[in-house]
N, C-alpha and C. Protein backbone atom coordinates (compact mmCIF):
# COMPACT_ATOMS: atom_id res chain seq x y z
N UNK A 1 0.84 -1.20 0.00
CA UNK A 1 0.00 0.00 0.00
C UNK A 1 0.88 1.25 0.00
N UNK A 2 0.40 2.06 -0.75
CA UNK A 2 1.43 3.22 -1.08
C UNK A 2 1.14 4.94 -0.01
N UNK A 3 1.54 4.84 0.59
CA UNK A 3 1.17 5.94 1.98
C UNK A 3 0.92 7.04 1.08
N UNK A 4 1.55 8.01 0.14
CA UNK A 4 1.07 8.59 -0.68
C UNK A 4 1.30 8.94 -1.84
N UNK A 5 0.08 9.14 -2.70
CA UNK A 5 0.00 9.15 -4.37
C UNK A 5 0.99 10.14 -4.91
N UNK A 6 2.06 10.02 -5.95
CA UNK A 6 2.08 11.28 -6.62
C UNK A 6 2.58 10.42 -8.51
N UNK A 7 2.77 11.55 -8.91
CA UNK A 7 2.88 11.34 -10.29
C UNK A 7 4.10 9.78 -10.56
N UNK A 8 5.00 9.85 -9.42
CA UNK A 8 6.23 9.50 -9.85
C UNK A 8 5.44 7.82 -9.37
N UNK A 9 4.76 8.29 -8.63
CA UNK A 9 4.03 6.59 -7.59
C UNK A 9 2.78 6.19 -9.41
N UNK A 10 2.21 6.92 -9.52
CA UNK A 10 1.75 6.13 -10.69
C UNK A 10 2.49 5.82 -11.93
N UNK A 11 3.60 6.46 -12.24
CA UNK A 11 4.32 5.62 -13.28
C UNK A 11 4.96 4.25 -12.90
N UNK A 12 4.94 4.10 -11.10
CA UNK A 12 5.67 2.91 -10.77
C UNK A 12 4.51 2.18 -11.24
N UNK A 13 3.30 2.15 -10.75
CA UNK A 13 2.04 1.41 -10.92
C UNK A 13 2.11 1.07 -12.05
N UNK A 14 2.31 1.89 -12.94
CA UNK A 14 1.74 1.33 -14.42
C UNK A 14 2.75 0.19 -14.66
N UNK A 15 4.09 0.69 -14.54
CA UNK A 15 4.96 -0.31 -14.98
C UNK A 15 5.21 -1.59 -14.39
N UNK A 16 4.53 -1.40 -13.31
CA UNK A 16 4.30 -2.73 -12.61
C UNK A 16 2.41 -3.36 -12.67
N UNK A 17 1.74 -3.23 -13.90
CA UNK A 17 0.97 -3.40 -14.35
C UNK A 17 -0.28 -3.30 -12.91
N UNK A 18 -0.16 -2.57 -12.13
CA UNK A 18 -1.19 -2.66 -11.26
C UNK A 18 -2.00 -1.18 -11.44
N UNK A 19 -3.59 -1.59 -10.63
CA UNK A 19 -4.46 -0.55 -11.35
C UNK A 19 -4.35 0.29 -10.63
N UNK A 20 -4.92 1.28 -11.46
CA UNK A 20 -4.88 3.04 -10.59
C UNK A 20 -6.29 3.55 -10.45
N UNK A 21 -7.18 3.87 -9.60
CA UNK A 21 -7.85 4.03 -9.55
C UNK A 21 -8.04 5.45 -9.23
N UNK A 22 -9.34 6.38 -9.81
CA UNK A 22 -9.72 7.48 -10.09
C UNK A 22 -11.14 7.55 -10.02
N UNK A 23 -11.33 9.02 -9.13
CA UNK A 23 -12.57 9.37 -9.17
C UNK A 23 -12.79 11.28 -8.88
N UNK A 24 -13.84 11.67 -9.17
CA UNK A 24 -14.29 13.12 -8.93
C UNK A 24 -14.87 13.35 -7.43
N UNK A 25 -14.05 14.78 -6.75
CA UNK A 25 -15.25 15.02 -5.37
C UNK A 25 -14.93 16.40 -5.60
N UNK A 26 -15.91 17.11 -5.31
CA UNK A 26 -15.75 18.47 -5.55
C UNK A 26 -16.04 19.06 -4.20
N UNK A 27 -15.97 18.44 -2.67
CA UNK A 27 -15.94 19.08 -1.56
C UNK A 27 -15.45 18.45 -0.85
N UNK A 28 -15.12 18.46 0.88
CA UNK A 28 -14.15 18.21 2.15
C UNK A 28 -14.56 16.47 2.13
N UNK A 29 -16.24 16.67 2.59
CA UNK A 29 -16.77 15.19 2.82
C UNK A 29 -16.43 14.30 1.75
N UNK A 30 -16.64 14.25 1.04
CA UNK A 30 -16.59 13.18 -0.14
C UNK A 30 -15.34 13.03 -0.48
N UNK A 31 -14.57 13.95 -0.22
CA UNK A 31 -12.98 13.47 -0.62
C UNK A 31 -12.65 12.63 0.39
N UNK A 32 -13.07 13.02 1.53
CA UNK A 32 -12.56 12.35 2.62
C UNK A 32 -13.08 10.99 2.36
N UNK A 33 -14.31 10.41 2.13
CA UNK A 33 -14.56 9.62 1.96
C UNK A 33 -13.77 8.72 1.20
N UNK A 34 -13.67 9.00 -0.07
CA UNK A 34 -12.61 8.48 -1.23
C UNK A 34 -10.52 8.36 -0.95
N UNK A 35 -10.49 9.45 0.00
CA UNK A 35 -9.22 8.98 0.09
C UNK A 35 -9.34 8.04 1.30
N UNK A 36 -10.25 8.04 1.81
CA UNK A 36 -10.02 6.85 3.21
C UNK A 36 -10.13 5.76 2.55
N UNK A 37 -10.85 5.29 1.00
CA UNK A 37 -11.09 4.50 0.41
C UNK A 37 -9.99 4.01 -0.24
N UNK A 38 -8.83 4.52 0.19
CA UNK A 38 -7.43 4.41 -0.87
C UNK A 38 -8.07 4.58 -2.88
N UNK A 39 -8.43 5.47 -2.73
CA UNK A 39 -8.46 6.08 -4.08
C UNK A 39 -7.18 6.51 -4.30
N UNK A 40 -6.44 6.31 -5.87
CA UNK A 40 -5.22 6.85 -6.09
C UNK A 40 -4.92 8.47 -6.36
N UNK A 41 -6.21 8.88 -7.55
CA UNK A 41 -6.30 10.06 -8.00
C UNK A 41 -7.24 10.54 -7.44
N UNK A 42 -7.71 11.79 -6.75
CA UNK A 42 -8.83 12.50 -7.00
C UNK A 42 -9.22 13.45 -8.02
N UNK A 43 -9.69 13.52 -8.97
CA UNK A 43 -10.41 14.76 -10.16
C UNK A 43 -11.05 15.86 -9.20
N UNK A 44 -11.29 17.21 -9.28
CA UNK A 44 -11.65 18.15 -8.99
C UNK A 44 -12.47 18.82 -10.36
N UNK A 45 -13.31 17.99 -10.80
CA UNK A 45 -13.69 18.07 -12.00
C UNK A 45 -14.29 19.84 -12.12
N UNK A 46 -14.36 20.13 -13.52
CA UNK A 46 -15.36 21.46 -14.00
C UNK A 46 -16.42 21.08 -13.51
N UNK A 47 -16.78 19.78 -13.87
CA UNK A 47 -18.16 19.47 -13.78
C UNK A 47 -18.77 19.93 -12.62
N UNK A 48 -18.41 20.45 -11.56
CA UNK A 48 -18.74 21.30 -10.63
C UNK A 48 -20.16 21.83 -10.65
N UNK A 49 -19.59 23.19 -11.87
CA UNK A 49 -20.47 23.43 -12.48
C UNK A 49 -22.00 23.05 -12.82
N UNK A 50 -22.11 21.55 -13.60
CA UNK A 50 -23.09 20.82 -13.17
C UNK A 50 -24.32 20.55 -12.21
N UNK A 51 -22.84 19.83 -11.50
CA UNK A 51 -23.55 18.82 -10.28
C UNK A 51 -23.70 19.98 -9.37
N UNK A 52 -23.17 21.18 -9.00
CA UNK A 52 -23.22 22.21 -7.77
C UNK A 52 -24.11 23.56 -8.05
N UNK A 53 -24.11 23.60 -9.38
CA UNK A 53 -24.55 25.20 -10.05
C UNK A 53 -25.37 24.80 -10.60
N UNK A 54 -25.67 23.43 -11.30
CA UNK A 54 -26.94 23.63 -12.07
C UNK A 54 -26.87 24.05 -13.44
N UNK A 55 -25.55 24.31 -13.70
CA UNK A 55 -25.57 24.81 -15.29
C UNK A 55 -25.74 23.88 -16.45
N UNK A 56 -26.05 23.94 -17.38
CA UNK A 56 -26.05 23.20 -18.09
C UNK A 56 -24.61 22.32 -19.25
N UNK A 57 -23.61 23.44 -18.90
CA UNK A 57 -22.27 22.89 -19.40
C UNK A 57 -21.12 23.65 -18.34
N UNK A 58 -20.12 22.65 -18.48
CA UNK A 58 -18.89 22.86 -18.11
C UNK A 58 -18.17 24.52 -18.00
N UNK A 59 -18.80 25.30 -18.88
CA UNK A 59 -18.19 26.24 -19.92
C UNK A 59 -17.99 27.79 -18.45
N UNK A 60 -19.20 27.72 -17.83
CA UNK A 60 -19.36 29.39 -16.86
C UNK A 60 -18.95 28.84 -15.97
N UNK A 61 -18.33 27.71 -15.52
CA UNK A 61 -17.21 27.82 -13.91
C UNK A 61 -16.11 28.85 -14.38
N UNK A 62 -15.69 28.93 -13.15
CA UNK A 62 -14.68 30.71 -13.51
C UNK A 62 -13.62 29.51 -12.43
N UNK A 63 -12.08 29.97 -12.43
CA UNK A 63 -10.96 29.66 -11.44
C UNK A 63 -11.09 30.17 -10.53
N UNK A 64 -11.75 30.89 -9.78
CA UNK A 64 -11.98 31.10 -8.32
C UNK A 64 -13.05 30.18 -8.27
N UNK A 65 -13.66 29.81 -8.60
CA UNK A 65 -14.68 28.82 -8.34
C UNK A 65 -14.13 27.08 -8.38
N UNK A 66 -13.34 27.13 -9.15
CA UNK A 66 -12.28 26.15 -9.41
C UNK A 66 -11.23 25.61 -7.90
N UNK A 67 -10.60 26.81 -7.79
CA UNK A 67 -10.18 27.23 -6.36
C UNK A 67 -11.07 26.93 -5.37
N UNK A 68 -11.70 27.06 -5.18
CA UNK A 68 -12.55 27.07 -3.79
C UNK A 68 -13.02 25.63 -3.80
N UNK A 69 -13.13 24.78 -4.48
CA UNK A 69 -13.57 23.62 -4.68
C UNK A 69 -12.15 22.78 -4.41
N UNK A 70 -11.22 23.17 -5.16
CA UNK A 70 -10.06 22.25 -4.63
C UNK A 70 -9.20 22.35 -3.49
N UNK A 71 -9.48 23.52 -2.53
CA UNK A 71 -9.12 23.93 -1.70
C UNK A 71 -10.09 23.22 -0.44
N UNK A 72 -11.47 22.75 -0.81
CA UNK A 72 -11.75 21.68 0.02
C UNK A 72 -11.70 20.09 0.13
N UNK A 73 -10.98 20.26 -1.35
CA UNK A 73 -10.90 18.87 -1.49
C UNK A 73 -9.43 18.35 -0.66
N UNK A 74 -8.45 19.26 -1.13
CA UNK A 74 -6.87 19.31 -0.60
C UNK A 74 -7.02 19.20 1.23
N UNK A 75 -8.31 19.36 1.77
CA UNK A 75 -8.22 19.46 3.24
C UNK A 75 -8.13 18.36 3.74
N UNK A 76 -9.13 17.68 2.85
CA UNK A 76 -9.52 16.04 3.26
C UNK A 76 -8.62 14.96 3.18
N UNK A 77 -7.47 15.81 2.38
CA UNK A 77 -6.94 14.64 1.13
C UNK A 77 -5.76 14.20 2.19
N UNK A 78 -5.27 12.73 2.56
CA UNK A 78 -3.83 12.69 2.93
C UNK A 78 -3.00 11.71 2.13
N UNK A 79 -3.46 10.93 1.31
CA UNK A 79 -2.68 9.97 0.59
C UNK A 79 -3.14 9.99 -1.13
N UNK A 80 -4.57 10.33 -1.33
CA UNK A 80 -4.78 10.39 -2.81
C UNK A 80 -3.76 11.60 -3.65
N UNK A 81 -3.47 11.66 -4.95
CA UNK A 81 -3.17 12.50 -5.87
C UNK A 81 -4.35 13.70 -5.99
N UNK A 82 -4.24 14.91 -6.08
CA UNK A 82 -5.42 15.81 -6.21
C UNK A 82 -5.28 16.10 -7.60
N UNK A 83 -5.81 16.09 -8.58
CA UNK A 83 -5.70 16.94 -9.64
C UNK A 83 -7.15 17.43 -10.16
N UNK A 84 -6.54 18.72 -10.50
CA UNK A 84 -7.53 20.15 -10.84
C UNK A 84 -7.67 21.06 -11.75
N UNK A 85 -9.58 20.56 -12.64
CA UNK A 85 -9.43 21.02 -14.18
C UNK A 85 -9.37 22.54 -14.15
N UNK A 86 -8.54 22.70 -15.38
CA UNK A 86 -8.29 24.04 -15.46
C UNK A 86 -9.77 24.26 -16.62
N UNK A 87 -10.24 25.80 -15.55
CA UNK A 87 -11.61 25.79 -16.11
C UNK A 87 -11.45 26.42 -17.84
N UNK A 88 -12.78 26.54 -18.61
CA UNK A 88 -12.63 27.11 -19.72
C UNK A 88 -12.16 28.41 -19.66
N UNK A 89 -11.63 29.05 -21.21
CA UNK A 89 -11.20 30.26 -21.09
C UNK A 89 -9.64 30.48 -19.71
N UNK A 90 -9.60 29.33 -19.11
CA UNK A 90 -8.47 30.05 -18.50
C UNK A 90 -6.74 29.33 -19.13
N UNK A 91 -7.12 28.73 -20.25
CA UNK A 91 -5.39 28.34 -20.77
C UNK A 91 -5.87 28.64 -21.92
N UNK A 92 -6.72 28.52 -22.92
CA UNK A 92 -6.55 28.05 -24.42
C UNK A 92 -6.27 29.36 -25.45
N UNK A 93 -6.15 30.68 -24.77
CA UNK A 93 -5.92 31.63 -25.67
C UNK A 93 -4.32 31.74 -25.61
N UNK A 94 -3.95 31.65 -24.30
CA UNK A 94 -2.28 32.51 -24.39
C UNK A 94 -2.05 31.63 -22.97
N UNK A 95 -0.67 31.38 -23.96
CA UNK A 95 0.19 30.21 -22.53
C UNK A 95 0.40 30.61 -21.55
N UNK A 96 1.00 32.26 -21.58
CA UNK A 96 1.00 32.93 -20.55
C UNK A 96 -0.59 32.90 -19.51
N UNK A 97 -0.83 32.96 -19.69
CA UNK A 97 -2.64 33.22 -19.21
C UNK A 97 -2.87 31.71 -18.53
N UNK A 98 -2.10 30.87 -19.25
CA UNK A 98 -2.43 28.95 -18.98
C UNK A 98 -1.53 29.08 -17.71
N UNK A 99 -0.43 29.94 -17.26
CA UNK A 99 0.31 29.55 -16.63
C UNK A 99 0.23 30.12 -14.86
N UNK A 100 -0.62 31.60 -15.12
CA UNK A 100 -0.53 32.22 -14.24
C UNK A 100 -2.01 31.04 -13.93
N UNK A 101 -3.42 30.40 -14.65
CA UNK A 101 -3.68 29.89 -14.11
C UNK A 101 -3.72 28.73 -13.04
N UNK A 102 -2.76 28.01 -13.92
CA UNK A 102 -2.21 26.98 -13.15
C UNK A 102 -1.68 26.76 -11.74
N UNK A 103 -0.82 28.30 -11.70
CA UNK A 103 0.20 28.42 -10.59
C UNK A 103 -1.11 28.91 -9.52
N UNK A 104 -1.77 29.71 -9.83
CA UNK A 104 -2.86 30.31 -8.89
C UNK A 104 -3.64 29.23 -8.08
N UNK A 105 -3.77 27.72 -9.73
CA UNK A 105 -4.65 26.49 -8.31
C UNK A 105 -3.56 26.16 -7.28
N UNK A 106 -2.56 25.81 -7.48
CA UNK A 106 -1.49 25.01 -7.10
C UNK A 106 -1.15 25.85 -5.83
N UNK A 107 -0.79 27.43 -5.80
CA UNK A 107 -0.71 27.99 -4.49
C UNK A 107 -2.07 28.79 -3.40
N UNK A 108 -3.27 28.63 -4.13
CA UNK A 108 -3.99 28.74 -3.63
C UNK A 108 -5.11 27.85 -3.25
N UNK A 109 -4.77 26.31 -3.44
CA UNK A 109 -5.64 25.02 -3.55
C UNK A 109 -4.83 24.21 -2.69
N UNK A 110 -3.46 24.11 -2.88
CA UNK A 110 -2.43 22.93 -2.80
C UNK A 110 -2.71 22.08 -3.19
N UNK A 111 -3.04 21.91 -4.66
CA UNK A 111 -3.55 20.54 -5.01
C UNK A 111 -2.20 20.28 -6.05
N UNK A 112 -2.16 19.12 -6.45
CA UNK A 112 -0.56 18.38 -6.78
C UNK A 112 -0.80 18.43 -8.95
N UNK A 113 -1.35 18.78 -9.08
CA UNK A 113 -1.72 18.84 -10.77
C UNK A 113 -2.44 19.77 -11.31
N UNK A 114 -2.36 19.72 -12.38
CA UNK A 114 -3.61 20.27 -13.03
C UNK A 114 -3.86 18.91 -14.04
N UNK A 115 -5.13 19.46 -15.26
CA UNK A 115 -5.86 18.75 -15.92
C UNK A 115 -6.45 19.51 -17.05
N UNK A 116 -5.58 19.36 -18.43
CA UNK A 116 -5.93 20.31 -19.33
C UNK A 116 -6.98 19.90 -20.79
N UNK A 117 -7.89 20.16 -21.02
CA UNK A 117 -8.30 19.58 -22.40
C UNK A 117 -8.17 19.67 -24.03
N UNK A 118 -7.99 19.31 -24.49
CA UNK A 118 -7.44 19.42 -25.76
C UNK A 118 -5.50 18.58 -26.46
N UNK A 119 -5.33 18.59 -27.60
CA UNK A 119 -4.56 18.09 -28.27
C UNK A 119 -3.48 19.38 -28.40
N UNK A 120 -3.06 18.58 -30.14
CA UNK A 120 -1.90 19.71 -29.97
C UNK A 120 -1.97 21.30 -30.43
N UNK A 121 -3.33 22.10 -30.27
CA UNK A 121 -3.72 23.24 -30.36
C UNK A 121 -3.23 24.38 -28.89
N UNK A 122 -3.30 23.00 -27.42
CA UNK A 122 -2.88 23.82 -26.57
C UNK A 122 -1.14 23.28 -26.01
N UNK A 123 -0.65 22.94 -26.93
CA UNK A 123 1.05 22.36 -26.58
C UNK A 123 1.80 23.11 -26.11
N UNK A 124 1.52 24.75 -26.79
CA UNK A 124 2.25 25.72 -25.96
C UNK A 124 2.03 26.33 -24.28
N UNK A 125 0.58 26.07 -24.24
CA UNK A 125 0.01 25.98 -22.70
C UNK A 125 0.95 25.44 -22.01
N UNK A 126 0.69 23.85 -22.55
CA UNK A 126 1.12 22.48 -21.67
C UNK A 126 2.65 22.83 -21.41
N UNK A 127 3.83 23.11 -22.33
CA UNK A 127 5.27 23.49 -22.44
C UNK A 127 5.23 24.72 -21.18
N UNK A 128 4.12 26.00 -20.88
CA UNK A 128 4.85 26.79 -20.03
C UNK A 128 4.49 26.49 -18.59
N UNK A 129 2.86 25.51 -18.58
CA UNK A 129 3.04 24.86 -17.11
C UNK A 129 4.14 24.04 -16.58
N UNK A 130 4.42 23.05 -17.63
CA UNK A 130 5.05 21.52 -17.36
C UNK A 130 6.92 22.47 -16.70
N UNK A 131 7.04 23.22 -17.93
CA UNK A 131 8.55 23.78 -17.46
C UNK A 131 8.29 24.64 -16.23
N UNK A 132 7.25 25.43 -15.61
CA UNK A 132 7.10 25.53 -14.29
C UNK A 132 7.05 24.92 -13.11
N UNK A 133 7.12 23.15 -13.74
CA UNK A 133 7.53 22.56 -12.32
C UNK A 133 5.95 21.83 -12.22
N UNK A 134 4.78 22.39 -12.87
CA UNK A 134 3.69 21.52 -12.58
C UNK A 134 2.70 20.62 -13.32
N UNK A 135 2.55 19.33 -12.60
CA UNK A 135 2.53 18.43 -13.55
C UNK A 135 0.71 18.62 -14.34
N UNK A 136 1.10 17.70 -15.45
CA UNK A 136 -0.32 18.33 -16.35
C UNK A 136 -0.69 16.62 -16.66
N UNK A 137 -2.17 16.69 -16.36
CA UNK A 137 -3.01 15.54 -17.11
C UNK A 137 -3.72 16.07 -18.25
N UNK A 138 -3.29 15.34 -19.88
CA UNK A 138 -4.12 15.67 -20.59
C UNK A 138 -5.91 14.88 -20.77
N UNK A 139 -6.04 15.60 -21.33
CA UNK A 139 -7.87 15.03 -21.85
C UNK A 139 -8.11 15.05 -23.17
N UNK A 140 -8.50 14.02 -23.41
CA UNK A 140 -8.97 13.61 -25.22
C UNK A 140 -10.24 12.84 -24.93
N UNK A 141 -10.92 12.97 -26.61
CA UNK A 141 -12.38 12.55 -26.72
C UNK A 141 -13.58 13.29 -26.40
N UNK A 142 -13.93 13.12 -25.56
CA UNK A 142 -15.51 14.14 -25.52
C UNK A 142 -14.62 14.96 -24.34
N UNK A 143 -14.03 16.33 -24.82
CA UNK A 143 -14.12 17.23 -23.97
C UNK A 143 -15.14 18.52 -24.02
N UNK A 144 -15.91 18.08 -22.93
CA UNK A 144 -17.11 18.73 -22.43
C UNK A 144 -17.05 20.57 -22.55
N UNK A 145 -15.33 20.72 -22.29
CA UNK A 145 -15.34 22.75 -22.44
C UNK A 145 -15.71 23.07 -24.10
N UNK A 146 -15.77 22.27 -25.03
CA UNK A 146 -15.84 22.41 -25.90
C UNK A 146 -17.68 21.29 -27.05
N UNK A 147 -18.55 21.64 -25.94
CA UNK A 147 -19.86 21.05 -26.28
C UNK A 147 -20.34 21.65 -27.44
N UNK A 148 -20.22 23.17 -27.26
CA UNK A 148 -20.61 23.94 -28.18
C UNK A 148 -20.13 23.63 -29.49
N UNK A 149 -19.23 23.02 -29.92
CA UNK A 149 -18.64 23.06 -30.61
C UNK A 149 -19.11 21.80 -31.11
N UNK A 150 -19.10 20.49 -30.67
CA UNK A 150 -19.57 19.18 -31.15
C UNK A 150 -21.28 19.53 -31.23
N UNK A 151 -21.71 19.62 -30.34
CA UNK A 151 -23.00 19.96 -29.99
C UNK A 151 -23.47 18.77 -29.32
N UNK A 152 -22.76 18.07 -28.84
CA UNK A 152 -23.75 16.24 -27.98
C UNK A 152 -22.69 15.93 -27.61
N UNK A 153 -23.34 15.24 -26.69
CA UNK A 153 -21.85 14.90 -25.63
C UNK A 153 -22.05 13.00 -25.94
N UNK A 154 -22.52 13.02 -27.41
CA UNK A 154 -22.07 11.26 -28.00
C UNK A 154 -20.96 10.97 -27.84
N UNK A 155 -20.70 9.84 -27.98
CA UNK A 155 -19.21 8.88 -28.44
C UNK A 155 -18.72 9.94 -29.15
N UNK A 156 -16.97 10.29 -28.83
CA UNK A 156 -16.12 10.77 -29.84
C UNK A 156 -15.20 9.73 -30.07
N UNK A 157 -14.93 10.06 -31.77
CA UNK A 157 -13.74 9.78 -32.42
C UNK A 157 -14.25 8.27 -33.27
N UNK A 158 -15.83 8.42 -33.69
CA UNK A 158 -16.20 6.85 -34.12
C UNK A 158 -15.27 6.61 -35.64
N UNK A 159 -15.40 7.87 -36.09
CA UNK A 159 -14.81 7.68 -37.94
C UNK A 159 -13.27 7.52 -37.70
N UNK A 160 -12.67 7.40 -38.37
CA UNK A 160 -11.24 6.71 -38.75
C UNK A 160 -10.46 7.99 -38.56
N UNK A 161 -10.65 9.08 -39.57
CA UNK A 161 -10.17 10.41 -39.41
C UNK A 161 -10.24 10.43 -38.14
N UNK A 162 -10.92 11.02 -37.77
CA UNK A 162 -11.18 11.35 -36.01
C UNK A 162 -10.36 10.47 -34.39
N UNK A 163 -10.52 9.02 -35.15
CA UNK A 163 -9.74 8.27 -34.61
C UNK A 163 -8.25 8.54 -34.50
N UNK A 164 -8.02 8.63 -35.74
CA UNK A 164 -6.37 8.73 -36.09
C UNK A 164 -5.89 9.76 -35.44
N UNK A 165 -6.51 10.97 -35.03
CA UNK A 165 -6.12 12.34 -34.34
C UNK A 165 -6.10 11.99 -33.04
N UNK A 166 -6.87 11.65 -32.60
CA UNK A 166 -7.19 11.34 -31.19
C UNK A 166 -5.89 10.60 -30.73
N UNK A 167 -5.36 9.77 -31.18
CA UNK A 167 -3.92 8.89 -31.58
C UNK A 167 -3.04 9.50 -31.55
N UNK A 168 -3.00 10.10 -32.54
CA UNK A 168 -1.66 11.58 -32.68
C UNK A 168 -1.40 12.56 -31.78
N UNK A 169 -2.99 12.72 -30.85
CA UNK A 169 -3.26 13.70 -29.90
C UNK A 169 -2.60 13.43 -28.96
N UNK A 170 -2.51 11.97 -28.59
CA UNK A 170 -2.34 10.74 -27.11
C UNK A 170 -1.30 11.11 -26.93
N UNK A 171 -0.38 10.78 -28.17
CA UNK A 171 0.68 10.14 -28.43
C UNK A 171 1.87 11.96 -28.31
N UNK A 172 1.45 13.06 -28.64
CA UNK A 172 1.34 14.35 -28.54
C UNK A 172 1.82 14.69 -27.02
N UNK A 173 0.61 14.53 -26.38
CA UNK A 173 0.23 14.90 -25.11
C UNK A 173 1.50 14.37 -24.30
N UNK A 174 1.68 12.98 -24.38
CA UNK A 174 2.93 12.17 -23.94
C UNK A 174 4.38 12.75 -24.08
N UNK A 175 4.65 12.99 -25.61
CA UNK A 175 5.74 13.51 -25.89
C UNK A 175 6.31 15.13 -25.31
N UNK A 176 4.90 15.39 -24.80
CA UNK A 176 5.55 16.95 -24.25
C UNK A 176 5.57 16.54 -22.80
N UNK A 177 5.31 15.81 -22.49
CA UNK A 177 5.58 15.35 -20.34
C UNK A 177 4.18 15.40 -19.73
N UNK A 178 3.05 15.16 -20.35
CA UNK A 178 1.39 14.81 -19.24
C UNK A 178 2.13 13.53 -18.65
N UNK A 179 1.84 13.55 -17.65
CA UNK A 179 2.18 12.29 -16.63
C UNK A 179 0.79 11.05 -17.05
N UNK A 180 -0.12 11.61 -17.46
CA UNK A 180 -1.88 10.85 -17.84
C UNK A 180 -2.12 11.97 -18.57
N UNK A 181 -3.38 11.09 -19.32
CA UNK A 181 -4.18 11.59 -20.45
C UNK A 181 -5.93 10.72 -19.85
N UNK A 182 -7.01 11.55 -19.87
CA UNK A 182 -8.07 10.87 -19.60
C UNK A 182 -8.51 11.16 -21.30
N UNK A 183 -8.78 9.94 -21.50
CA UNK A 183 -9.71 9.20 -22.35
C UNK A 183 -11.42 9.13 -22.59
N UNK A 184 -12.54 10.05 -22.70
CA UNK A 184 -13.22 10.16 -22.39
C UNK A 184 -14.62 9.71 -23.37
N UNK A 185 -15.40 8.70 -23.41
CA UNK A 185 -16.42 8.62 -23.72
C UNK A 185 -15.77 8.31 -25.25
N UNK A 186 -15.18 7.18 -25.66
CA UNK A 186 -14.44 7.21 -26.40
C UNK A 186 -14.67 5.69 -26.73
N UNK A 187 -14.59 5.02 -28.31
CA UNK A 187 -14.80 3.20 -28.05
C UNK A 187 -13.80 2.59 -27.84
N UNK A 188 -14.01 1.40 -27.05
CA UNK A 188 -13.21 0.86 -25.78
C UNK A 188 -11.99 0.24 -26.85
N UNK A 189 -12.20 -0.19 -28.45
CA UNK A 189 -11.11 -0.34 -29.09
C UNK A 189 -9.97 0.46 -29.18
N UNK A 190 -10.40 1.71 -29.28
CA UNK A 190 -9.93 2.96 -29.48
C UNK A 190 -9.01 3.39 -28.48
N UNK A 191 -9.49 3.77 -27.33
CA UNK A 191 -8.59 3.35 -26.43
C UNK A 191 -7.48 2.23 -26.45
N UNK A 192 -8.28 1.45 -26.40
CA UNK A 192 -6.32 0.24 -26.33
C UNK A 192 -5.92 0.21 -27.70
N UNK A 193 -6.15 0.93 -28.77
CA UNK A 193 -5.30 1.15 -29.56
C UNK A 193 -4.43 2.91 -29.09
N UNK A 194 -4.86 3.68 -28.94
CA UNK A 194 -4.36 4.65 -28.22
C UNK A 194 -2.84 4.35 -27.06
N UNK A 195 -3.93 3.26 -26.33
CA UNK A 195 -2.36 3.14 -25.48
C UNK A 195 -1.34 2.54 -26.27
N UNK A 196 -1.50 1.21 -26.79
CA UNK A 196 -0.40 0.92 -27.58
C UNK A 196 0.51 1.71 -28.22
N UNK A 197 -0.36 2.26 -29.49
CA UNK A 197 0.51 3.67 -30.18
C UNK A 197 1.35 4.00 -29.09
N UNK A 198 1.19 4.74 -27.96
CA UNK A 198 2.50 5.27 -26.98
C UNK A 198 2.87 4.62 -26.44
N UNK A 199 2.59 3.11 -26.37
CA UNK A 199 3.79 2.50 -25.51
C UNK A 199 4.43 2.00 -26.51
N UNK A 200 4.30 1.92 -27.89
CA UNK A 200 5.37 1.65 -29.05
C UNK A 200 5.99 2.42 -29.93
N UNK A 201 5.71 3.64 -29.86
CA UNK A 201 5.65 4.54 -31.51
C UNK A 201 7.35 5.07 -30.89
């Protein structure tokens, strides 16, 4: 049993083929719950938003709202990994902008990550967090900050095109230093072709 989670403890896991387990709490109680549960990761999902506000998408959580949510999760937490989505609008225009967000969860949350969505459109984001010292989980497939844009939160990546990016995306995300990539709502082939690609290419 591993007293506590961090990035360097799940690459041992993987390579020693044992599972990692992950889940979302967006307040004190429920984290607590989950890390007493030896959960590995905790998510501090957008989805917040959602399940707490009532909104209908991911999109109007703001990073103080982001903050305040992982800042109760980080209370509870003594052995899980915390990681914390960086809300919309706060990385995808200017890296600079990705970075001061980042640093803002990290010293005002203490939570151990962030969690960014998208491929290689936000690489320059990912390059000015990661060289700041903090680690980044990417997200591929149905990312939810971007509904508007798909318009349904169906299966992504069914056509071949779409597939093949999602691949390139994985495989992307890896090559610049995400410690993880969540995989989301995505077919279950697809995925274990995904991992392969990066554990061979």
């Amino acid at each position: 049993m591993y007293k506590r989670i961090t990035t360097n403890t799940l690459h041992e896991m993987k390579s020693k083929g044992e599972k990692i387990s992950m889940l979302t709490a967006y307040d004190f109680t429920f984290a607590r719950i989950l890390d007493e549960a030896n959960i590995d990761v905790i998510l501090v999902g957008d989805s917040a938003s959602n399940v707490f506000a009532g909104n209908e998408t991911t999109v109007p959580i703001t990073l103080d709202q982001m903050i305040y949510h992982a800042s109760s999760v980080v209370k509870a937490v003594k052995r899980a990994l915390v990681v914390v989505d960086l809300p919309f609008g706060s990385y995808q225009s200017d890296p600079k902008e990705a970075l001061r967000s980042a640093i803002r969860i990290m010293k005002e949350s203490g939570a151990h990550a962030v969690k960014m969505e998208g491929g290689n459109e936000i690489g320059d984001s990912i390059d000015k967090i990661i060289m700041a010292g903090i680690p980044v989980m990417g997200h591929l497939g149905l990312t939810p900050q971007s509904i508007y844009k798909f318009g349904t939160y169906n299966v992504r990546a069914r056509d071949e095109h779409e597939a093949k990016q999602l691949i390139n995306d994985a495989i992307f995300l890896e090559e610049k230093g995400c410690f993880a990539t969540v995989l989301e709502k995505i077919p279950s082939d697809l995925s274990k072709r995904s991992v392969k690609k990066q554990a061979y290419h």
